[in-house]
Protein backbone atom coordinates (compact mmCIF):
# COMPACT_ATOMS: atom_id res chain seq x y z
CA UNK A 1 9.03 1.95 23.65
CA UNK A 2 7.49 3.12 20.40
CA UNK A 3 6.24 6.83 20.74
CA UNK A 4 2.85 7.71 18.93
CA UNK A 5 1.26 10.79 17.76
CA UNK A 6 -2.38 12.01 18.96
CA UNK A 7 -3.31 14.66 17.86
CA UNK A 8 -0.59 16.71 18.73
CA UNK A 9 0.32 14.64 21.85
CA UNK A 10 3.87 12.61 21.94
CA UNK A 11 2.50 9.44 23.84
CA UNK A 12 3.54 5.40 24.07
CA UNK A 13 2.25 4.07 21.31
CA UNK A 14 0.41 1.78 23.71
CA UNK A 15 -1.62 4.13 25.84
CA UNK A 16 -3.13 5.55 22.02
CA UNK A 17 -6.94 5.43 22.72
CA UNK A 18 -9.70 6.88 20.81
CA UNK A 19 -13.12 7.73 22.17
CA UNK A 20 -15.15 4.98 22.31
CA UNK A 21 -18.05 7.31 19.91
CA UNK A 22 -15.64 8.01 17.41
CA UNK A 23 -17.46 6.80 13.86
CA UNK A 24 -14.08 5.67 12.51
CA UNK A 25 -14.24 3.41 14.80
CA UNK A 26 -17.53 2.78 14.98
CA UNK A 27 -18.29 3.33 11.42
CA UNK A 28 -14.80 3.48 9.18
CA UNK A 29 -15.25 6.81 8.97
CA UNK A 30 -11.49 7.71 8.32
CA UNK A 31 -8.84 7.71 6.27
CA UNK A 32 -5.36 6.93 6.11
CA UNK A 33 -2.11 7.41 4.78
CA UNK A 34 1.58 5.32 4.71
CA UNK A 35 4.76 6.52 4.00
CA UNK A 36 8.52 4.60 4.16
CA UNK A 37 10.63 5.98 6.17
CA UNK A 38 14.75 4.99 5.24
CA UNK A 39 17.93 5.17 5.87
CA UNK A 40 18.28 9.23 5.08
CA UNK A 41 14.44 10.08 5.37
CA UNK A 42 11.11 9.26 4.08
CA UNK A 43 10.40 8.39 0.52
CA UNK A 44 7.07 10.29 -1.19
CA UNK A 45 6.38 11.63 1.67
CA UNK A 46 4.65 14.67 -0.22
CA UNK A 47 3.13 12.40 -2.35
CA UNK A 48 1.77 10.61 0.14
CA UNK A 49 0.57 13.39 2.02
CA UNK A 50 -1.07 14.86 -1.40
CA UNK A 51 -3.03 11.42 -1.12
CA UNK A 52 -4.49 12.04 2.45
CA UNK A 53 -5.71 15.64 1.34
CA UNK A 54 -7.71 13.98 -1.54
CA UNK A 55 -9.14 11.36 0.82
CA UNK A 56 -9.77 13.35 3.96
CA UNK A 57 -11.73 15.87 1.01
CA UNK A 58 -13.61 13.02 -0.46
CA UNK A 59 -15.25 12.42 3.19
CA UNK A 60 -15.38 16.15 3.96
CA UNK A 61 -12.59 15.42 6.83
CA UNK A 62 -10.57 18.46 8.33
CA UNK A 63 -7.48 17.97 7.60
CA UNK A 64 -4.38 19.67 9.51
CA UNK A 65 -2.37 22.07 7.57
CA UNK A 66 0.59 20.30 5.94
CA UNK A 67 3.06 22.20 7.97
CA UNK A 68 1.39 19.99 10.99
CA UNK A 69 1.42 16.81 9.08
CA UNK A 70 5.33 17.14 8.14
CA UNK A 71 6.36 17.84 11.69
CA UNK A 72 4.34 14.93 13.05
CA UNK A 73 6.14 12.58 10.29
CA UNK A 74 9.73 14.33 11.65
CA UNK A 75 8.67 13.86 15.16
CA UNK A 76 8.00 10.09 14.64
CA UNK A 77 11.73 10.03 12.92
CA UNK A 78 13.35 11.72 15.62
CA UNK A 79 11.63 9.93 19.18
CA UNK A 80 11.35 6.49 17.45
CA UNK A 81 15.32 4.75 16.95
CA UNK A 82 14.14 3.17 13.75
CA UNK A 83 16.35 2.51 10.38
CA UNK A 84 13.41 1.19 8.17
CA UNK A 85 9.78 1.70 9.39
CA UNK A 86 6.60 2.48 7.78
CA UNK A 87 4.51 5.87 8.73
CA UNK A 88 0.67 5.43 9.11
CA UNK A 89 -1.11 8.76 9.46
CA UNK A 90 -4.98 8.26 10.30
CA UNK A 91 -7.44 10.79 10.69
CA UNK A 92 -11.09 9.71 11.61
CA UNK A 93 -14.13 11.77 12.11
CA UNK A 94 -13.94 11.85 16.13
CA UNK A 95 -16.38 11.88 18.85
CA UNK A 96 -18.11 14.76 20.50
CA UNK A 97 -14.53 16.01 21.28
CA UNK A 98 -13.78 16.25 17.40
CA UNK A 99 -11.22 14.90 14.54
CA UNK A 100 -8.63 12.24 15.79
CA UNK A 101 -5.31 12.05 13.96
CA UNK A 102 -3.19 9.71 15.23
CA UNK A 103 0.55 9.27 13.92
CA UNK A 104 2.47 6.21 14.39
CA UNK A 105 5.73 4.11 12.99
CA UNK A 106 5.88 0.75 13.12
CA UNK A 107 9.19 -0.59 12.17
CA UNK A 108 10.26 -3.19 9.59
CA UNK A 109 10.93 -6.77 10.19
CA UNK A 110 14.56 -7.68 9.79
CA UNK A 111 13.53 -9.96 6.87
CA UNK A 112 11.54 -8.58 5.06
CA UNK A 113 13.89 -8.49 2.29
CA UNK A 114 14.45 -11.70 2.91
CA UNK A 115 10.44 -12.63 2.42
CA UNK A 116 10.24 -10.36 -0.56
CA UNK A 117 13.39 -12.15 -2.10
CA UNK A 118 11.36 -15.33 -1.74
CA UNK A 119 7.77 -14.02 -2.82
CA UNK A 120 4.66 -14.86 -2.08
CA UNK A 121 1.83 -17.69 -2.27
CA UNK A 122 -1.38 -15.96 -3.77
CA UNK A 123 -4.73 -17.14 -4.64
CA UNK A 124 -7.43 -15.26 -6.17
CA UNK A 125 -10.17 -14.27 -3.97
CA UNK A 126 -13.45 -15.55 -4.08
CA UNK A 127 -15.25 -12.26 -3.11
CA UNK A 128 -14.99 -9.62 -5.87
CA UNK A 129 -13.54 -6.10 -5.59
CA UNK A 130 -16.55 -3.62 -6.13
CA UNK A 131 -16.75 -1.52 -9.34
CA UNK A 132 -15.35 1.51 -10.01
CA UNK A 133 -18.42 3.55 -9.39
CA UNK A 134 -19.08 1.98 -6.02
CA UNK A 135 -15.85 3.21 -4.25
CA UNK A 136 -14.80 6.45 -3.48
CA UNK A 137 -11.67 7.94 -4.33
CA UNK A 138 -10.31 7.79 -0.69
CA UNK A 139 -7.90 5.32 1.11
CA UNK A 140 -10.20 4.52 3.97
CA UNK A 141 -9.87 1.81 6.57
CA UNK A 142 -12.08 -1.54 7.00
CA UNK A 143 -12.71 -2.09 3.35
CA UNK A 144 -14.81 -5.08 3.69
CA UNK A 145 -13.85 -6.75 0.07
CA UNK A 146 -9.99 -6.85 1.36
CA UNK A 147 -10.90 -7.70 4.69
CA UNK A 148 -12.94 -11.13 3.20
CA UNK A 149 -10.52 -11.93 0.52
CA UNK A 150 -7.17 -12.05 3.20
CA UNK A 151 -9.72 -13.97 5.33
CA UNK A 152 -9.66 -16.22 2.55
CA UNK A 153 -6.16 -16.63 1.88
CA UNK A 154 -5.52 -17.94 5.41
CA UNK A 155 -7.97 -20.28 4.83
CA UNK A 156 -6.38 -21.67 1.94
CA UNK A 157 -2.45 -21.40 3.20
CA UNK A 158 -1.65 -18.12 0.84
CA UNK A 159 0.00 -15.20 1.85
CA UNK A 160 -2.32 -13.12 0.28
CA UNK A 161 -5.11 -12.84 -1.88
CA UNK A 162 -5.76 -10.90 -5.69
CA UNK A 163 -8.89 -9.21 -6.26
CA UNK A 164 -11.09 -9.17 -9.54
CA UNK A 165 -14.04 -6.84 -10.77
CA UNK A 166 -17.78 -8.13 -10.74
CA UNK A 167 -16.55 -9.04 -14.31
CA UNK A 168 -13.71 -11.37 -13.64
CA UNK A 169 -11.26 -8.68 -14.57
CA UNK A 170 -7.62 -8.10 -12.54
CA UNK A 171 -8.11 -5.34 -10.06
CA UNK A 172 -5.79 -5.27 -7.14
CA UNK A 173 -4.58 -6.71 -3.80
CA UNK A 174 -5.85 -5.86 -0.74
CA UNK A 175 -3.49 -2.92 0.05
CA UNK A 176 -1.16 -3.67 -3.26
CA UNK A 177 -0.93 -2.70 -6.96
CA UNK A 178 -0.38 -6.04 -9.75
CA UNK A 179 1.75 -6.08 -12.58
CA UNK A 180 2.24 -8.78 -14.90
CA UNK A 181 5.48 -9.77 -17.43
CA UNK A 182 4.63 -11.13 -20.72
CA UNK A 183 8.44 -11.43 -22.48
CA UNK A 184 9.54 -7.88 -22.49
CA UNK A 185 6.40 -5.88 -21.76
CA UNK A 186 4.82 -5.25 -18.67
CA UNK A 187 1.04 -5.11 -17.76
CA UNK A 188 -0.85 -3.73 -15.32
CA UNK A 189 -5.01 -2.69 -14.77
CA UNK A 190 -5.70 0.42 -15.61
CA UNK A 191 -7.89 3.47 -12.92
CA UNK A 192 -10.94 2.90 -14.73
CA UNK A 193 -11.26 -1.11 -12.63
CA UNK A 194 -11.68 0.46 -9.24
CA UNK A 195 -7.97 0.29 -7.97
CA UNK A 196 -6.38 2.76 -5.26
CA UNK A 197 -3.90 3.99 -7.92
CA UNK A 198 -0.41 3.41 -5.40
CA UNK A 199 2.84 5.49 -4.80
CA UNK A 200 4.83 2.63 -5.52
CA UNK A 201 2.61 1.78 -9.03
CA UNK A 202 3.67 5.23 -10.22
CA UNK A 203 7.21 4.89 -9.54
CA UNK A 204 7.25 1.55 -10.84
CA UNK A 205 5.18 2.98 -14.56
CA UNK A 206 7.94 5.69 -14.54
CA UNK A 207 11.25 2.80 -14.16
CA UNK A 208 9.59 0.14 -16.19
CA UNK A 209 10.57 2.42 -19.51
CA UNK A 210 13.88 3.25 -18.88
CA UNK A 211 14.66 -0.72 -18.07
CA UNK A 212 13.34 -1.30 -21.42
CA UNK A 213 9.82 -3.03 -20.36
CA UNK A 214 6.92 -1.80 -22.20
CA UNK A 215 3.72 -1.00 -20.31
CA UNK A 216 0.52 -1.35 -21.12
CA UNK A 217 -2.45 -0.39 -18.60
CA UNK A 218 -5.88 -2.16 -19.46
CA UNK A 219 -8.64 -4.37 -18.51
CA UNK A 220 -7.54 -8.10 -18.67
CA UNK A 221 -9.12 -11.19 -17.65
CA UNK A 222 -7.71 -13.73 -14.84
CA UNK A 223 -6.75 -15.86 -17.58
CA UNK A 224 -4.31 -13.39 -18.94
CA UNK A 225 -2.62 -14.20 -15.69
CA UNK A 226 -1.73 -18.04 -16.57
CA UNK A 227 0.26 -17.06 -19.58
CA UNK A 228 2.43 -14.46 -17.83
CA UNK A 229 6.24 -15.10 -17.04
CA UNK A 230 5.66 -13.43 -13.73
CA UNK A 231 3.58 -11.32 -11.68
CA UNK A 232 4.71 -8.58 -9.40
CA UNK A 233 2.90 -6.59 -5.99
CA UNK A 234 3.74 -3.53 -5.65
CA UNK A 235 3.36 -1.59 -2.28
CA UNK A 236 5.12 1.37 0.24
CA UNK A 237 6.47 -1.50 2.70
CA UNK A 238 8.14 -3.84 0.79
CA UNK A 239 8.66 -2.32 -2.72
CA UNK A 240 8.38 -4.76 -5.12
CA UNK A 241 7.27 -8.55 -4.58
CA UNK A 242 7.78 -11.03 -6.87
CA UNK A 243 4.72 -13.70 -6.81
CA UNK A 244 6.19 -17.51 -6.00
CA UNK A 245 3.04 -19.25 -6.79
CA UNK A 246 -0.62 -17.64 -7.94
CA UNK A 247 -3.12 -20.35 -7.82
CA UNK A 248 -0.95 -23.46 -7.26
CA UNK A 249 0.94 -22.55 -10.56
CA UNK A 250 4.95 -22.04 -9.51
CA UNK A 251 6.17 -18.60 -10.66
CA UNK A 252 10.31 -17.00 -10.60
CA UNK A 253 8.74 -14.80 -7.75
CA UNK A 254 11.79 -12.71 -6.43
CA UNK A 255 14.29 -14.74 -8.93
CA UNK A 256 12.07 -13.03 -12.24
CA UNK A 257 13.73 -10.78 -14.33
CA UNK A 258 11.50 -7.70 -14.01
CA UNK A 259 11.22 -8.59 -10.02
CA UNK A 260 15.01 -7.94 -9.75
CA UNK A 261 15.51 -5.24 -11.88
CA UNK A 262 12.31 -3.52 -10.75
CA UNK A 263 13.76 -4.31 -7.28
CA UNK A 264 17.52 -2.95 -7.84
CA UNK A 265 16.01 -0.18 -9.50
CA UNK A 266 13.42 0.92 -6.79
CA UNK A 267 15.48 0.58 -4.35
CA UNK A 268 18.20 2.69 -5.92
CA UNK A 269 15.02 5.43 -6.52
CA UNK A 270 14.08 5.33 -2.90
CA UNK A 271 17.88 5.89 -1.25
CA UNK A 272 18.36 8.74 -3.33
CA UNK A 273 14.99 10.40 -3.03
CA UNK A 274 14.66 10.11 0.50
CA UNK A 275 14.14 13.36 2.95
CA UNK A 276 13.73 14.16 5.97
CA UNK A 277 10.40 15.26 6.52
């Protein structure tokens, strides 16, 4: 049994239910966070938790103090028997009866290293990512752009789909960051194309230097993608992903150089960062 958090209430994950007026269900009027919980605690977790507070303010959303928010993370740690799992804290506007925040871990599969070791087949999505200017800065569920384009990488056999501006410029995944290897620098979009700026990204633009890797953050085109020696996702679950093929075009996925040593080295970052909550 995996135990769940509602608001305040230590349940079965499986008998979770929201009213059926709530607008973040009805609507998407929510938002969300993720952590990673590992062996020896969560990783980011304040970060993280910094992240909900700007969202849950961006939709005028009450958020619990962050005493409250901890303890549900801990509580999830301590009722669930889970060695790797990822933390998903929603809170959505709520029926007549008020805010629901619902806490829940869901843990790893037992390969996922193996999948991110192999990497992934990508294609670039047909639907564009809106601009900048049309998003707010909050993580909120049922964003419809992310939704269409993973619709679309079904349909063509991908694992997952890369999003680009109105403009045909690299934005993002649907719920990951892109960098790029061109010899020994690194490059990845900059704020200003209408990402969600990740937890992993940052760590990533803080161990990219001290590996050696240059980094530039800009506005490129798709076809700066064709002449790169490999392209990276980066995310909470899985770290960093190496891509095995973008477009049809065969890439080093997990076997690149920057995937491994971006891999070792997050890795390394996470196990001796991690806290309890």
């Amino acid at each position: 049994m995996s135990v769940a958090c509602l608001n305040g209430d230590w349940i079965d994950v499986a008998a979770a239910t929201i009213p059926a007026d709530d607008p973040g269900f009805l609507t998407g009027d929510a938002v969300f966070e993720t952590g990673r919980l590992v062996p020896g605690g969560y990783f980011g977790l304040e970060r993280h938790l910094d992240r909900l507070a700007e969202s849950a303010a961006e939709l005028g959303l009450p958020l619990p103090a962050r005493a409250e928010l901890r303890a549900i993370a801990r509580g999830l740690a301590e009722r669930n028997d889970f060695r790797e799992a990822v933390l998903r804290l929603t809170l959505t506007r709520g029926g007549r009866a008020g805010p629901v925040l619902l806490g829940t871990l869901t843990p790893m599969p037992p390969d996922w290293r193996a999948r991110a070791g192999r990497g992934w087949r990508v294609v670039t999505a047909a639907v564009r990512h809106p601009p900048a200017a049309a998003l707010p800065a909050a993580k909120t569920p049922g964003r419809a752009h992310g939704l269409v384009a993973r619709v679309q990488a079904r349909a063509a056999g991908a694992d997952d789909a890369l999003l680009l501006s109105p403009a045909g410029d690299i934005v993002e995944g649907p719920s990951w960051n892109v960098f790029w290897r061109r010899a020994g620098a690194l490059f990845t979009p900059a704020a200003e194309t209408g990402l969600l700026e990740g937890i992993t990204r940052a760590t990533v633009l803080e161990l990219a230097p001290t590996l050696g890797y240059a980094v530039e953050q800009g506005c490129w085109a798709r076809a700066d993608l064709d002449g790169a020696d490999e392209v990276l996702a980066t995310m909470t679950s899985s770290g960093v992903v190496g891509f095995a093929e973008l477009d049809g075009r065969a890439l080093p996925a997990g076997a690149g150089e920057a995937a491994r040593r971006l891999q070792d080295a997050y890795w390394q970052r996470v196990a001796a960062e991690a806290r309890p909550a």
